[in-house]
Protein backbone atom coordinates (compact mmCIF):
# COMPACT_ATOMS: atom_id res chain seq x y z
CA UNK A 1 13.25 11.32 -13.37
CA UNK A 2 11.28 9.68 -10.46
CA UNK A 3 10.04 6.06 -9.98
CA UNK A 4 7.80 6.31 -7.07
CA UNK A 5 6.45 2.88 -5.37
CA UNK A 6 3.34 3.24 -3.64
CA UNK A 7 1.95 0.70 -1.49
CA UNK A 8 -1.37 1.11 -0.41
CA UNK A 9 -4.64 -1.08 0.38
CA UNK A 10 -6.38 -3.24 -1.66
CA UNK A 11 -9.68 -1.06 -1.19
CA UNK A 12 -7.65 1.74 -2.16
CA UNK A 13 -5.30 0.73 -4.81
CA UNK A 14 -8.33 1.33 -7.71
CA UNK A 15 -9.18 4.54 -6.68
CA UNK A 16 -5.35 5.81 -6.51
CA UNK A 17 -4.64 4.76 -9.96
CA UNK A 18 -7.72 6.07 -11.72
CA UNK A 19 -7.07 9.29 -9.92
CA UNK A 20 -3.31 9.39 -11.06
CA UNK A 21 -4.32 8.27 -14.51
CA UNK A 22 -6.96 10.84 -14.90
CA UNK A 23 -4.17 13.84 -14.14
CA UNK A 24 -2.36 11.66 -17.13
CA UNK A 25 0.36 9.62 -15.15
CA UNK A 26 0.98 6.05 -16.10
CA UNK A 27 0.63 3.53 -13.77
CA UNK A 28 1.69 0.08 -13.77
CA UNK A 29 -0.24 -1.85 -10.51
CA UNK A 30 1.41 -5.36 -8.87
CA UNK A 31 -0.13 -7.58 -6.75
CA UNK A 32 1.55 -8.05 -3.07
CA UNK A 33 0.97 -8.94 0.26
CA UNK A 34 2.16 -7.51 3.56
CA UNK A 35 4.31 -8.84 5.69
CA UNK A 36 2.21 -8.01 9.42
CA UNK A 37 -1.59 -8.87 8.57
CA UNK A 38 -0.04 -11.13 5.26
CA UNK A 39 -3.38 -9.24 3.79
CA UNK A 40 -3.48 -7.91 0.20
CA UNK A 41 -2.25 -4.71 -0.86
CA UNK A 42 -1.67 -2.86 -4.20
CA UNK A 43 1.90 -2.00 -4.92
CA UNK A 44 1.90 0.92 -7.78
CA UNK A 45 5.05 2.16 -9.78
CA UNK A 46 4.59 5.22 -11.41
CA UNK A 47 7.68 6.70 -13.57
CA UNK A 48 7.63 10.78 -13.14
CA UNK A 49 9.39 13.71 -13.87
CA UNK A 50 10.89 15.79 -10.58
CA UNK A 51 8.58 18.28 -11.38
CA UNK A 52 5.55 16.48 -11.27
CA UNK A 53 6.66 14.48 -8.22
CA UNK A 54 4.84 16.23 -5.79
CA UNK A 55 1.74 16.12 -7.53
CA UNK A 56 1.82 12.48 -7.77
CA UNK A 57 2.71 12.15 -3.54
CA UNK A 58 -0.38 14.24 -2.99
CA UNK A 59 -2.79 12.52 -4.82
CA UNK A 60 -1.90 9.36 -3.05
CA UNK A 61 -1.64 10.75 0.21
CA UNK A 62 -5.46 12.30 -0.45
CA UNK A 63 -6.95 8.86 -1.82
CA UNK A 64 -5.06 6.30 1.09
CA UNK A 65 -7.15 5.78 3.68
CA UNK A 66 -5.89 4.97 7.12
CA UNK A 67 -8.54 2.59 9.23
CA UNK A 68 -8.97 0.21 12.22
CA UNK A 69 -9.35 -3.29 12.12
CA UNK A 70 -10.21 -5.71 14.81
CA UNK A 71 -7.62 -8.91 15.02
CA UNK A 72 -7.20 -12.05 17.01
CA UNK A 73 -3.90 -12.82 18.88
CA UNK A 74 -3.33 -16.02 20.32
CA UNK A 75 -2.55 -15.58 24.08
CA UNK A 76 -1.25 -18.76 25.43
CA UNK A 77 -2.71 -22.14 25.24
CA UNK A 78 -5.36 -23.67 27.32
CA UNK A 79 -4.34 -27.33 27.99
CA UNK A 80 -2.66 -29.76 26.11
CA UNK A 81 -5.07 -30.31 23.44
CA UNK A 82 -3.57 -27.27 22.04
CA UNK A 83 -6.62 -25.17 22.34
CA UNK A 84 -5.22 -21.52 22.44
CA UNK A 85 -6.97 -18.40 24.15
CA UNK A 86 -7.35 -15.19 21.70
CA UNK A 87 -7.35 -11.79 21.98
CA UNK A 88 -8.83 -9.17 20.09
CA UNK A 89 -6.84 -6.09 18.99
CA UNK A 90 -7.56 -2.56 17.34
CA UNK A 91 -4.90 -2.49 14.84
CA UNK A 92 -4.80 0.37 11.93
CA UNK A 93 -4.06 -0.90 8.77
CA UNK A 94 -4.46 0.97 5.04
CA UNK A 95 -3.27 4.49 4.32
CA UNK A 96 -0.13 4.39 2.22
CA UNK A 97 4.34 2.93 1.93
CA UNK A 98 5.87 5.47 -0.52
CA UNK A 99 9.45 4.66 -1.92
CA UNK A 100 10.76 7.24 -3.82
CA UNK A 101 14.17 6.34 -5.78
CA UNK A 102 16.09 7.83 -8.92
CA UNK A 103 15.99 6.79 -12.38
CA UNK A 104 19.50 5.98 -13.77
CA UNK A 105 17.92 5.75 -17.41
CA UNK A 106 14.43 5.56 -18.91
CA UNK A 107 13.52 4.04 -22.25
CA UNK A 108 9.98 3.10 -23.31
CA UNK A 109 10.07 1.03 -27.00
């Protein structure tokens, strides 16, 4: 058995889960945050048997979108009334983190 962790965007995260539960895998969805943009994402854990593992990496890779978003970097500051200078970036954010690990032991009571 498989526990795979899927991180993937907020706009996304719904649409990845109702697709995996509608081909019957169970999916239990966290809240998280990442670390670069500290914007939300959807962490899923779904428990699956090495058989079915590739169907479960393909329907995430098919609904995890991968798009650009404008940000603002602060270049340097301006004068010492700490007003800083931005920049605007094309960043791409979204599309999808998969951890795949092994499952010592599964029990569901």
């Amino acid at each position: 058995m498989k526990l795979v962790f899927a991180i993937v965007n907020d706009k996304d995260g719904n649409k990845v889960m109702s697709k995996l539960n509608e081909k019957g895998f169970s999916v239990t969805k966290l809240c998280s945050s990442g670390g670069f943009l500290r914007t939300g994402n959807t962490t899923l854990m779904v428990g699956v048997d090495e058989t079915k593992l590739e169907e479960v990496l393909e329907i995430i890779e098919n609904n995890s979108k991968s798009r650009k978003q404008v940000i603002n970097t602060p270049v340097a500051s301006v004068d010492a009334a700490n007003i800083f200078m931005t920049n605007a970036i094309e960043v791409n954010v979204g599309g999808a983190t998969i951890f795949v690990v092994d499952v010592e032991k599964f029990k569901k009571v």
